[in-house]
C-alpha atoms as a PDB file:
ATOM      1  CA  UNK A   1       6.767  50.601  51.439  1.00  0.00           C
ATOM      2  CA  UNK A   2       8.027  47.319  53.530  1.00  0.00           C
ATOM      3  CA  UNK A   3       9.846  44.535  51.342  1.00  0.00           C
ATOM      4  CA  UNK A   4       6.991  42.573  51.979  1.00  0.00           C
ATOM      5  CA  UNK A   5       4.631  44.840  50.008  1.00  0.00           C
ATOM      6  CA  UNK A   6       7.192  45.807  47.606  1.00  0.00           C
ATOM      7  CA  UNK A   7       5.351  46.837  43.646  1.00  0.00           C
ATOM      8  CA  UNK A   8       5.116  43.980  41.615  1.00  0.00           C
ATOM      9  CA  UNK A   9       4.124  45.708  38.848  1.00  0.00           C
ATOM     10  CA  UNK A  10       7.138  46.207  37.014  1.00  0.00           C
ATOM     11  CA  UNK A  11       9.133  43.149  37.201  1.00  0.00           C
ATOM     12  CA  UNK A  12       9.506  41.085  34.396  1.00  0.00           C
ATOM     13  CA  UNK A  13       8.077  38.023  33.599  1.00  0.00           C
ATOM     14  CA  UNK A  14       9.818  34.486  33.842  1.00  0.00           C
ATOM     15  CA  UNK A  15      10.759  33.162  30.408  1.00  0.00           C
ATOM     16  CA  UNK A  16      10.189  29.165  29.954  1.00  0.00           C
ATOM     17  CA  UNK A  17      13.854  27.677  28.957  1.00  0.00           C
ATOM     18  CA  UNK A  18      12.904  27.239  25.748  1.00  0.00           C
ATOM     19  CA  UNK A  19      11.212  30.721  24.961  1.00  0.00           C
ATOM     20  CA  UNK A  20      14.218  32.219  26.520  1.00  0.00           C
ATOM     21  CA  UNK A  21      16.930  29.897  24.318  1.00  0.00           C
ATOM     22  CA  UNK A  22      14.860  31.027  21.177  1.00  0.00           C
ATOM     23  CA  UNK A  23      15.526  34.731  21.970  1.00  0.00           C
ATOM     24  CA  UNK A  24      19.080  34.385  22.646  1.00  0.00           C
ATOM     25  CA  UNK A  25      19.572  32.567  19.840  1.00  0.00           C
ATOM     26  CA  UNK A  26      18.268  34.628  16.811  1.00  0.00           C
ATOM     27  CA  UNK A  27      20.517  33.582  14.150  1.00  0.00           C
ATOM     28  CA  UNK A  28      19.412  30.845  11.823  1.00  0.00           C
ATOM     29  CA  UNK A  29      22.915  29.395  11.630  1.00  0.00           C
ATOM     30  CA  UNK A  30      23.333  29.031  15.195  1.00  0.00           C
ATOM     31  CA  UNK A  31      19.861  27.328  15.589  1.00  0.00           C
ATOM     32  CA  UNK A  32      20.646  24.764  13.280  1.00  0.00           C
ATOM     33  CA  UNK A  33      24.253  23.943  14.723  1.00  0.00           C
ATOM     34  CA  UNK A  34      22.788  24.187  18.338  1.00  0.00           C
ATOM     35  CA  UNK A  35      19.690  23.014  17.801  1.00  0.00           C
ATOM     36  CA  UNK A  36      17.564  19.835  18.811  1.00  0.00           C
ATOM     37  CA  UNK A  37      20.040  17.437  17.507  1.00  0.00           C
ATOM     38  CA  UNK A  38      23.444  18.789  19.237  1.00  0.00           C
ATOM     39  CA  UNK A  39      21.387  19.020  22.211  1.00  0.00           C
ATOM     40  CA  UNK A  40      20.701  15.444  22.011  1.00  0.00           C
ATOM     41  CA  UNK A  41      24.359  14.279  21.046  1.00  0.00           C
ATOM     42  CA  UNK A  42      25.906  16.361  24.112  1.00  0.00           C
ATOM     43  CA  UNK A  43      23.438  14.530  26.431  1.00  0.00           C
ATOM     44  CA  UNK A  44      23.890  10.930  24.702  1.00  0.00           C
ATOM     45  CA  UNK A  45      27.788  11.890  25.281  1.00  0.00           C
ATOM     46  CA  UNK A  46      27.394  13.427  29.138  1.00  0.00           C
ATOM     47  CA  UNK A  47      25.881  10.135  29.866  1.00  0.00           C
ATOM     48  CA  UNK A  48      28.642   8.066  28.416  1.00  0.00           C
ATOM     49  CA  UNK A  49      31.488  10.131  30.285  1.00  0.00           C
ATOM     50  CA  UNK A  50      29.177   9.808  34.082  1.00  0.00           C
ATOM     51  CA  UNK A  51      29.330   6.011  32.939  1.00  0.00           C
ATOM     52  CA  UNK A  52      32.669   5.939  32.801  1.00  0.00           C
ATOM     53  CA  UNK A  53      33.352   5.274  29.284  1.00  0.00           C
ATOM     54  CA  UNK A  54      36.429   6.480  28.024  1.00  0.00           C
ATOM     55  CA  UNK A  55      35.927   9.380  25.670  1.00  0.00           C
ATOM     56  CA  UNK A  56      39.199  11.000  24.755  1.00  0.00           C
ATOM     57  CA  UNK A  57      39.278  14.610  23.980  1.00  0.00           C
ATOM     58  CA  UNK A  58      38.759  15.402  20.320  1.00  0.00           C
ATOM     59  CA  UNK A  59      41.819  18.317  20.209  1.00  0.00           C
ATOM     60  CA  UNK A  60      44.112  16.558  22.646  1.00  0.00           C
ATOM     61  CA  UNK A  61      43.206  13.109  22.741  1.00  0.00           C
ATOM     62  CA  UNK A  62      43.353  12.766  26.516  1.00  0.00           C
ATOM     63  CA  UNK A  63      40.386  11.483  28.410  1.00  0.00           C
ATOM     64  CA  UNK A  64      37.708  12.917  29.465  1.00  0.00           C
ATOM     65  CA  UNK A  65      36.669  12.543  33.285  1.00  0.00           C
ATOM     66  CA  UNK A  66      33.410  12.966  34.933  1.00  0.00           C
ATOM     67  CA  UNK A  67      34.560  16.010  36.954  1.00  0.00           C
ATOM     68  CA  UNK A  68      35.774  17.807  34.267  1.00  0.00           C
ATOM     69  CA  UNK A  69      34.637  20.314  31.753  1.00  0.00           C
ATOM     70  CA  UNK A  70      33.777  19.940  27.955  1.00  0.00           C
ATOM     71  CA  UNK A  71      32.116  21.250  25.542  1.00  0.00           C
ATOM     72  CA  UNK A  72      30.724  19.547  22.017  1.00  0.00           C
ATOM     73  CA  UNK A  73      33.578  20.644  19.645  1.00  0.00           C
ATOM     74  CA  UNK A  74      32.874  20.715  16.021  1.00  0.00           C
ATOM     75  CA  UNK A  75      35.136  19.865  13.160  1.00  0.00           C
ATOM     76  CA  UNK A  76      37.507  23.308  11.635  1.00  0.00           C
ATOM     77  CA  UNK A  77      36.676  21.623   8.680  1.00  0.00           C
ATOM     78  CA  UNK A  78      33.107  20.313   8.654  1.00  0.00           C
ATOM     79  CA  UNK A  79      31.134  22.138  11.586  1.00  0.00           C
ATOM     80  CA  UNK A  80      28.270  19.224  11.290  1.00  0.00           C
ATOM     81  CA  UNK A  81      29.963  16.555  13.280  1.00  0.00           C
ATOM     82  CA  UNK A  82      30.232  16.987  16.871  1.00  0.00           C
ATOM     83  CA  UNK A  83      32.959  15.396  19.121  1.00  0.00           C
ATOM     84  CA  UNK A  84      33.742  15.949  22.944  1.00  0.00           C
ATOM     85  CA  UNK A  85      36.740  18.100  23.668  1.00  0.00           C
ATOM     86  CA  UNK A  86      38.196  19.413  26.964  1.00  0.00           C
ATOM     87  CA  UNK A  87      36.511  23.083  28.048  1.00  0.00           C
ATOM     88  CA  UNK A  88      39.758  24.548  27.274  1.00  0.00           C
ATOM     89  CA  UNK A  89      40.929  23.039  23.874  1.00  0.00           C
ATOM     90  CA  UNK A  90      37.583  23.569  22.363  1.00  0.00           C
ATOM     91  CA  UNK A  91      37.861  27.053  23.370  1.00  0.00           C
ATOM     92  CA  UNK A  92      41.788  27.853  22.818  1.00  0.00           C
ATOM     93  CA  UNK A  93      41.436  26.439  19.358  1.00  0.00           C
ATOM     94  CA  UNK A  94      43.371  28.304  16.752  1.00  0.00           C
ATOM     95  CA  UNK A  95      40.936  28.062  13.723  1.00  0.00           C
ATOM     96  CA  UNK A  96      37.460  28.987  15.487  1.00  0.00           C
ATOM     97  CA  UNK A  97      36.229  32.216  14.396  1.00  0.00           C
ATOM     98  CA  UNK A  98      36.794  34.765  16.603  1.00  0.00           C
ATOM     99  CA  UNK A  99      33.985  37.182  17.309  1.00  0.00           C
ATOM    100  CA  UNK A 100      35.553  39.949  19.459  1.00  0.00           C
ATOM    101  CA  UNK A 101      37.114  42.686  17.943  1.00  0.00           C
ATOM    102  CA  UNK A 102      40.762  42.755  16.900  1.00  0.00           C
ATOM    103  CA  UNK A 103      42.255  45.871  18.347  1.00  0.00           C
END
């Protein structure tokens, strides 16, 4: 059988973005911290930083620049507010709960 003619059959289908966020995301907790309204805050923020604005970083206080990386960080103490914060201080935080396995 050429590639051209190759069986179709058994592929999968393609998920729409949503219908494939929805399955990743199972856990009621998650969907309501990643839900609609962070989405909307990370985008109002992503086009204040492409602006120019100066957001600083909400772990290191440094700005933010258009060509770098951040994520949406939350509060260790309140997870409902969301701030910008460098890729890697969001991420090497020392209070967010780890969910590997301690060896």
């Amino acid at each position: 059988m050429s590639a051209d003619h190759a069986d179709r059959s058994r592929s999968l289908p393609i998920e729409p973005g949503r219908a494939n966020w929805l399955r990743l995301v199972r856990n009621k907790k998650q969907r309501e911290r990643y839900g609609p309204a962070h989405l909307r805050r990370r985008r109002d923020f992503a086009r204040r930083i492409e602006r120019g604005e100066m957001i600083h970083c909400f772990r290191c206080g440094d700005e933010i620049g258009a060509d770098q990386d951040w994520d949406l960080d939350h509060d260790d103490r309140n997870l409902s507010p969301s701030y910008p914060s460098h890729r890697g201080c969001n991420r090497a935080a020392p209070n967010q709960v780890k969910t590997s396995r301690v060896w």
